[in-house]
N, C-alpha and C. Protein backbone atom coordinates (compact mmCIF):
# COMPACT_ATOMS: atom_id res chain seq x y z
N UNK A 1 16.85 79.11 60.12
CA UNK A 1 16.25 79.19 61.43
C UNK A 1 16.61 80.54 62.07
N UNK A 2 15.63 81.38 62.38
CA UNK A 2 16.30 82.58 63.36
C UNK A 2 16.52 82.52 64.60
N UNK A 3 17.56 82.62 65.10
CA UNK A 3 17.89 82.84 66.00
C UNK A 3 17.77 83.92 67.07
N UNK A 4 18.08 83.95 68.37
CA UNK A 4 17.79 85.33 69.07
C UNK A 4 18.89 86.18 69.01
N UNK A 5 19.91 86.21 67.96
CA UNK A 5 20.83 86.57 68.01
C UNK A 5 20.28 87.66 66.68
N UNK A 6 19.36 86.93 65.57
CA UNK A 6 18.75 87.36 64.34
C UNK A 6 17.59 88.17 64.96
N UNK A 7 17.23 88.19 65.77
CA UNK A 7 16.15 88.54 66.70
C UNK A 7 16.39 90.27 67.07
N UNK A 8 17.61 89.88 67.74
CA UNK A 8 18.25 91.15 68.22
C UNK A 8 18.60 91.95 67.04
N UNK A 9 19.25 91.55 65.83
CA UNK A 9 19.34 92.77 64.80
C UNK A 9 18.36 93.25 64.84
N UNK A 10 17.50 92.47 64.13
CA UNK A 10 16.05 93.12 63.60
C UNK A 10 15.34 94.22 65.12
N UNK A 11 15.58 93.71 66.02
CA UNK A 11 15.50 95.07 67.09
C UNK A 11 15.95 96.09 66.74
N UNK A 12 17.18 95.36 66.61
CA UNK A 12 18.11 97.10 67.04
C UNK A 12 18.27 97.82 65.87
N UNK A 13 17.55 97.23 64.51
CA UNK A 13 17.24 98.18 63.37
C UNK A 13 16.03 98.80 63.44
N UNK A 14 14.73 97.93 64.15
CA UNK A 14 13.58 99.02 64.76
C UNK A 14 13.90 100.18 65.78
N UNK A 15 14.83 99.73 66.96
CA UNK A 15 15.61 100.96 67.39
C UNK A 15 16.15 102.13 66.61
N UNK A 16 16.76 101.74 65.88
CA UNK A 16 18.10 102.82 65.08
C UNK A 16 17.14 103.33 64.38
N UNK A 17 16.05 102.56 63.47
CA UNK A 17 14.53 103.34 62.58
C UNK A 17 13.42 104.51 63.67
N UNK A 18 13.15 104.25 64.85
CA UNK A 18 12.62 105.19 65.55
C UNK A 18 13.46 106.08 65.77
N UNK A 19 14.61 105.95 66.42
CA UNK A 19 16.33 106.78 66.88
C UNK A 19 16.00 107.78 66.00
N UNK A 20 16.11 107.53 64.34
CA UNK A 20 16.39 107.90 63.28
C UNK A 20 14.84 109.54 63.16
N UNK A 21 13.79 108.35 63.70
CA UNK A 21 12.50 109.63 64.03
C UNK A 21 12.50 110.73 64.51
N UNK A 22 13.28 110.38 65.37
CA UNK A 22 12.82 111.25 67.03
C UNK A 22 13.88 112.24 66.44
N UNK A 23 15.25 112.19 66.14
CA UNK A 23 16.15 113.29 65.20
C UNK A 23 15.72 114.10 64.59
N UNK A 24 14.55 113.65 63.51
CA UNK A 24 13.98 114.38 61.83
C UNK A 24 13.15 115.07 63.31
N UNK A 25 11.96 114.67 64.10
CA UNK A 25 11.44 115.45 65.13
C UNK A 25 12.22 117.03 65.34
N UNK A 26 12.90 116.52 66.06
CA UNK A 26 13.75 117.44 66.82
C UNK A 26 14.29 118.70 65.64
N UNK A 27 15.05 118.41 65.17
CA UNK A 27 15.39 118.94 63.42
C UNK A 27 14.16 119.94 62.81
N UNK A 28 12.86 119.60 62.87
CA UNK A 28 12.11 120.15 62.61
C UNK A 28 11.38 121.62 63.18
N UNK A 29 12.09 121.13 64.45
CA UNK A 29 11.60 122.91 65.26
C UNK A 29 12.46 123.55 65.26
N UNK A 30 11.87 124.65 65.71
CA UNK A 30 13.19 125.36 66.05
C UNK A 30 12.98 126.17 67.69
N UNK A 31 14.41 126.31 68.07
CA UNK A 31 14.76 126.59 69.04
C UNK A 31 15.28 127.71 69.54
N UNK A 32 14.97 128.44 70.91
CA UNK A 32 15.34 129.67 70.92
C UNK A 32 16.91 129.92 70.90
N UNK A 33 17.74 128.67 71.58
CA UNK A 33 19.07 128.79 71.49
C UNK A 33 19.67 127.50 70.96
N UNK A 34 20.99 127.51 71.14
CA UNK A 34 22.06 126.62 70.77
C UNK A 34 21.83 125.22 71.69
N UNK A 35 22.35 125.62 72.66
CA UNK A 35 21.96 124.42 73.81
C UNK A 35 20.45 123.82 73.76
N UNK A 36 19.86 124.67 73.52
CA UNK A 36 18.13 124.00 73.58
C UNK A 36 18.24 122.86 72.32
N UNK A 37 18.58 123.23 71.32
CA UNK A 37 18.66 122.88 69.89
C UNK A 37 19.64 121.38 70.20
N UNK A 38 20.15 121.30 71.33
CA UNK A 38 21.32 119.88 71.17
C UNK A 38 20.57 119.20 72.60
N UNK A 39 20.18 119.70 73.11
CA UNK A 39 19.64 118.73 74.39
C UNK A 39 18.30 119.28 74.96
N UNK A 40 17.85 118.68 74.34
CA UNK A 40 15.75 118.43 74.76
C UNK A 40 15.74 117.45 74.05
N UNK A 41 14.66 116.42 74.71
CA UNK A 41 14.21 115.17 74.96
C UNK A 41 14.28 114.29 73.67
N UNK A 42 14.24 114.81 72.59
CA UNK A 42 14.00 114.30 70.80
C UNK A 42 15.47 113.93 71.00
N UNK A 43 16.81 114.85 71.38
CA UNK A 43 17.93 114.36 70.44
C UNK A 43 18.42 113.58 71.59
N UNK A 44 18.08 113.57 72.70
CA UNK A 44 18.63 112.94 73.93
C UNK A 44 18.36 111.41 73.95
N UNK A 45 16.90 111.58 73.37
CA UNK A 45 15.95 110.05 73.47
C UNK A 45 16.71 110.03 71.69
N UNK A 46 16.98 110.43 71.28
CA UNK A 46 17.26 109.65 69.87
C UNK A 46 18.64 108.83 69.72
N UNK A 47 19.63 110.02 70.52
CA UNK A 47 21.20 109.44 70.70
C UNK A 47 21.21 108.07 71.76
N UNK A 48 20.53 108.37 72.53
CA UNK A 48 20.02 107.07 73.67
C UNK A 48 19.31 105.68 73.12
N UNK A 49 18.72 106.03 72.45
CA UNK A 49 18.47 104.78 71.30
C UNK A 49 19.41 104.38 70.38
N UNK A 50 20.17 105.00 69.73
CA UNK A 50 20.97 104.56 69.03
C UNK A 50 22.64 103.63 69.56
N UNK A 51 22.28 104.56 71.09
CA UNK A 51 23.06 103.77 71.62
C UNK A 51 22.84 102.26 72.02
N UNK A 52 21.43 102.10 72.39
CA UNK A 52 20.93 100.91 72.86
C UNK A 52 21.03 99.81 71.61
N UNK A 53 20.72 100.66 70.23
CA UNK A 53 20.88 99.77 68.83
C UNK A 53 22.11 99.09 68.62
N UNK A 54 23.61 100.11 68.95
CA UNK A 54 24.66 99.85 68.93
C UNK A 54 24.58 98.68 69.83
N UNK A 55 24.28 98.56 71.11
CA UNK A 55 24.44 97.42 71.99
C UNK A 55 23.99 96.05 71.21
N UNK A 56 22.72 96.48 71.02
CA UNK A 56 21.55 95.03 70.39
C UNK A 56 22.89 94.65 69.14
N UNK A 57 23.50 95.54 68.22
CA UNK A 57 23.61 95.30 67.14
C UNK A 57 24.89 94.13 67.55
N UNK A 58 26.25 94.70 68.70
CA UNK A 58 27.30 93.98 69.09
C UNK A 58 27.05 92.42 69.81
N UNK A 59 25.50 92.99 70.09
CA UNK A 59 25.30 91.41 71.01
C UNK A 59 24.77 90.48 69.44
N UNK A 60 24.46 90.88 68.41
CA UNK A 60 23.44 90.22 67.35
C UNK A 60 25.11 89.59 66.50
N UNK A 61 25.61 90.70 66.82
CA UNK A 61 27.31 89.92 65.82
C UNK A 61 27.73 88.74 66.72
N UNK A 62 27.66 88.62 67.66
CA UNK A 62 28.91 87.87 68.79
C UNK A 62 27.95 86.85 68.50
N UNK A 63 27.01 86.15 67.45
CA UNK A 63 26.69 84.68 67.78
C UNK A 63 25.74 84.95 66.46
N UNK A 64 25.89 85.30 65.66
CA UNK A 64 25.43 85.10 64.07
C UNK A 64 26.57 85.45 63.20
N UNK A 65 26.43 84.84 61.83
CA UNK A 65 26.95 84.80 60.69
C UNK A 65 27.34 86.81 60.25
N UNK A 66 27.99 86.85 59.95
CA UNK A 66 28.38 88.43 59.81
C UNK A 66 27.79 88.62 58.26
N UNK A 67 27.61 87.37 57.04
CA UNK A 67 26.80 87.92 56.00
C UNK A 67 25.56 88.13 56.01
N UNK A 68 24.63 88.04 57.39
CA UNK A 68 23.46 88.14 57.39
C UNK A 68 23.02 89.56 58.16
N UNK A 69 24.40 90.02 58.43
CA UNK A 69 23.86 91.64 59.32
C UNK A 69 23.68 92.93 58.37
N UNK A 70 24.56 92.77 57.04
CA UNK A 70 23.89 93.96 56.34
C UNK A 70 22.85 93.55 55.58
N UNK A 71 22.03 92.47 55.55
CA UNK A 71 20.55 91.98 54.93
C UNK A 71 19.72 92.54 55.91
N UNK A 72 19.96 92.46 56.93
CA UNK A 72 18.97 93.02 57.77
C UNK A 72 18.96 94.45 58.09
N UNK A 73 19.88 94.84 58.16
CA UNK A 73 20.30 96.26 58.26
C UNK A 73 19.60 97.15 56.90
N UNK A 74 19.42 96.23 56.04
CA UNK A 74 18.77 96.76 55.08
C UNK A 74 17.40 97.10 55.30
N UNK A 75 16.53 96.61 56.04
CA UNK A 75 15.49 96.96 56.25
C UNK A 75 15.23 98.05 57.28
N UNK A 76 16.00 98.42 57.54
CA UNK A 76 15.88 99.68 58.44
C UNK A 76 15.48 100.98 57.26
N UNK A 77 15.70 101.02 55.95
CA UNK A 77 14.90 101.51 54.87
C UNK A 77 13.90 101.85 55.29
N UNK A 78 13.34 100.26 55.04
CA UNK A 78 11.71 100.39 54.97
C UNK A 78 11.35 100.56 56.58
N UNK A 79 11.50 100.58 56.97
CA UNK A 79 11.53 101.05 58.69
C UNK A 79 11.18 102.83 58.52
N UNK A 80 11.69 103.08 58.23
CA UNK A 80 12.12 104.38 58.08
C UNK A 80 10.71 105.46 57.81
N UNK A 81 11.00 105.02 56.11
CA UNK A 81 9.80 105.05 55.11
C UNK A 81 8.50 104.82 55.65
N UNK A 82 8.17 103.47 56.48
CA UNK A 82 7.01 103.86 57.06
C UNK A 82 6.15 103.97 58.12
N UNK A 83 7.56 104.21 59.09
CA UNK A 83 7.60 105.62 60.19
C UNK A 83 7.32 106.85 59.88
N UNK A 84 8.06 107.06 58.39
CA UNK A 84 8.14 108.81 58.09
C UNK A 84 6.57 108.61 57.74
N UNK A 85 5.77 107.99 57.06
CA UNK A 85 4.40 108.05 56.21
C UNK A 85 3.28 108.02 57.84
N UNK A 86 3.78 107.47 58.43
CA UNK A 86 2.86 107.42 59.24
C UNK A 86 3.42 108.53 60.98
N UNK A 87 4.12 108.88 60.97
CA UNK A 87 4.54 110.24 61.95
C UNK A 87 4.54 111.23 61.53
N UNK A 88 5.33 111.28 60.09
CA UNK A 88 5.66 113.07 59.53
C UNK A 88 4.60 113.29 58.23
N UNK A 89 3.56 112.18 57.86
CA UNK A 89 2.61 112.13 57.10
C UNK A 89 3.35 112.26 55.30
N UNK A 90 4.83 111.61 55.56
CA UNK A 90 5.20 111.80 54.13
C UNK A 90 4.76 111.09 52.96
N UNK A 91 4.74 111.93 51.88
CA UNK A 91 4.03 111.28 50.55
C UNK A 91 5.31 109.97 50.16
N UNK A 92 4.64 109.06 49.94
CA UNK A 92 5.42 107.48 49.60
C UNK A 92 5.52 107.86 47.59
N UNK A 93 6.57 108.19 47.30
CA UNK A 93 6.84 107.91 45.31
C UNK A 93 6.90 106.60 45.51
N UNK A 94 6.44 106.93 44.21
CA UNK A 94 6.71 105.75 43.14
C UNK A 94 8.58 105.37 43.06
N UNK A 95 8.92 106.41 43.30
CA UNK A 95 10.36 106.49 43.33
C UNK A 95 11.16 105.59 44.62
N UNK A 96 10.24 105.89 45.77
CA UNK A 96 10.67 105.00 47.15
C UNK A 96 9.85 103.68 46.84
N UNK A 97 8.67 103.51 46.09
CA UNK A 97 8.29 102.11 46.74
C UNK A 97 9.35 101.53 45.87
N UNK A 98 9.79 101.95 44.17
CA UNK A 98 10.46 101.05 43.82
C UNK A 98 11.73 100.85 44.26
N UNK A 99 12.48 101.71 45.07
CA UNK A 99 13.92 101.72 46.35
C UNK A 99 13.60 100.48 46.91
N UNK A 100 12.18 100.30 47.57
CA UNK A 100 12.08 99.60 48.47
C UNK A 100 11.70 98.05 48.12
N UNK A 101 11.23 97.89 46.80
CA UNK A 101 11.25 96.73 45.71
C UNK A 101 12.36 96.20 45.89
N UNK A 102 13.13 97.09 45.34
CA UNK A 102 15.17 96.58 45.01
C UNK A 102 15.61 95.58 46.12
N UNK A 103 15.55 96.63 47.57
CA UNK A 103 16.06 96.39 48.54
C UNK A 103 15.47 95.05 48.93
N UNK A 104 13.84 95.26 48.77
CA UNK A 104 13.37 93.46 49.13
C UNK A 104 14.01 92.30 48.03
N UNK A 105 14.20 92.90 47.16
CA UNK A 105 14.00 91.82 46.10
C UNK A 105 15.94 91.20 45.99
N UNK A 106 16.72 92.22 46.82
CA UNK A 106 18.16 91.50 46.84
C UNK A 106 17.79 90.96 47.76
N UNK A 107 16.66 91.12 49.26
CA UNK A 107 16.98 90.44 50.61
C UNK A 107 16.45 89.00 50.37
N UNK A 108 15.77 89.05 49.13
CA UNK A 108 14.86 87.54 48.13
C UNK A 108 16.49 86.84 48.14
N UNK A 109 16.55 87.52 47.19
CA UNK A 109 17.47 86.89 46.26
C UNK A 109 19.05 86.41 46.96
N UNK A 110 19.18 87.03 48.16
CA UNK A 110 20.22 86.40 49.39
C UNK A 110 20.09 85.48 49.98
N UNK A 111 18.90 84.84 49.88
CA UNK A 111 18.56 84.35 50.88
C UNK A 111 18.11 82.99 49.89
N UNK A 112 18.37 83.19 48.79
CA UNK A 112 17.66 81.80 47.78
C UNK A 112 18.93 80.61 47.72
């Protein structure tokens, strides 16, 4: 049964998977200085999310099972992957879908 406690991971791994965006964003330009390069809106809004993930993630421990938080945490992968395919237009291998096989196929196999 999921709970809103199971609820909240799976948030705060869609958090930490955008967080994770808005970084590669930022990373990607470039900047006339030092300071510009650490605080404009990409790394500000990215560290600010990750903080909010951190929250979701402490409230998702304090009332679920602790073997079910790195199963889910695992899907922040595929989170990732197809954020990057669909924001930064990255080519998907054969090499990531089968990463991303593995990763489903232990979150199968945890759960049997």
């Amino acid at each position: 049964m999921i709970s809103r406690f199971m609820v909240s991971m799976f948030l705060s791994v869609a958090v930490a998977s955008v967080s994770q965006v808005l970084l590669k964003k930022s990373a990607l330009k470039v900047y006339d200085n030092v300071i510009r390069e650490y605080l404009n809106p990409y790394v500000i809004g990215g560290y600010g999310l990750l903080f909010c993930s951190m929250l979701l993630t402490v409230y998702a421990y304090s009332g679920m099972d602790y073997k079910n938080g790195p199963v889910i945490e695992s899907l922040g992968n595929v989170f990732v992957l197809v954020l990057g395919y669909v924001v930064f237009r990255e080519r998907i291998s054969l090499r990531k879908i089968l990463g991303i096989a593995c990763i489903m196929a232990g979150i199968v196999i945890f759960n049997l």
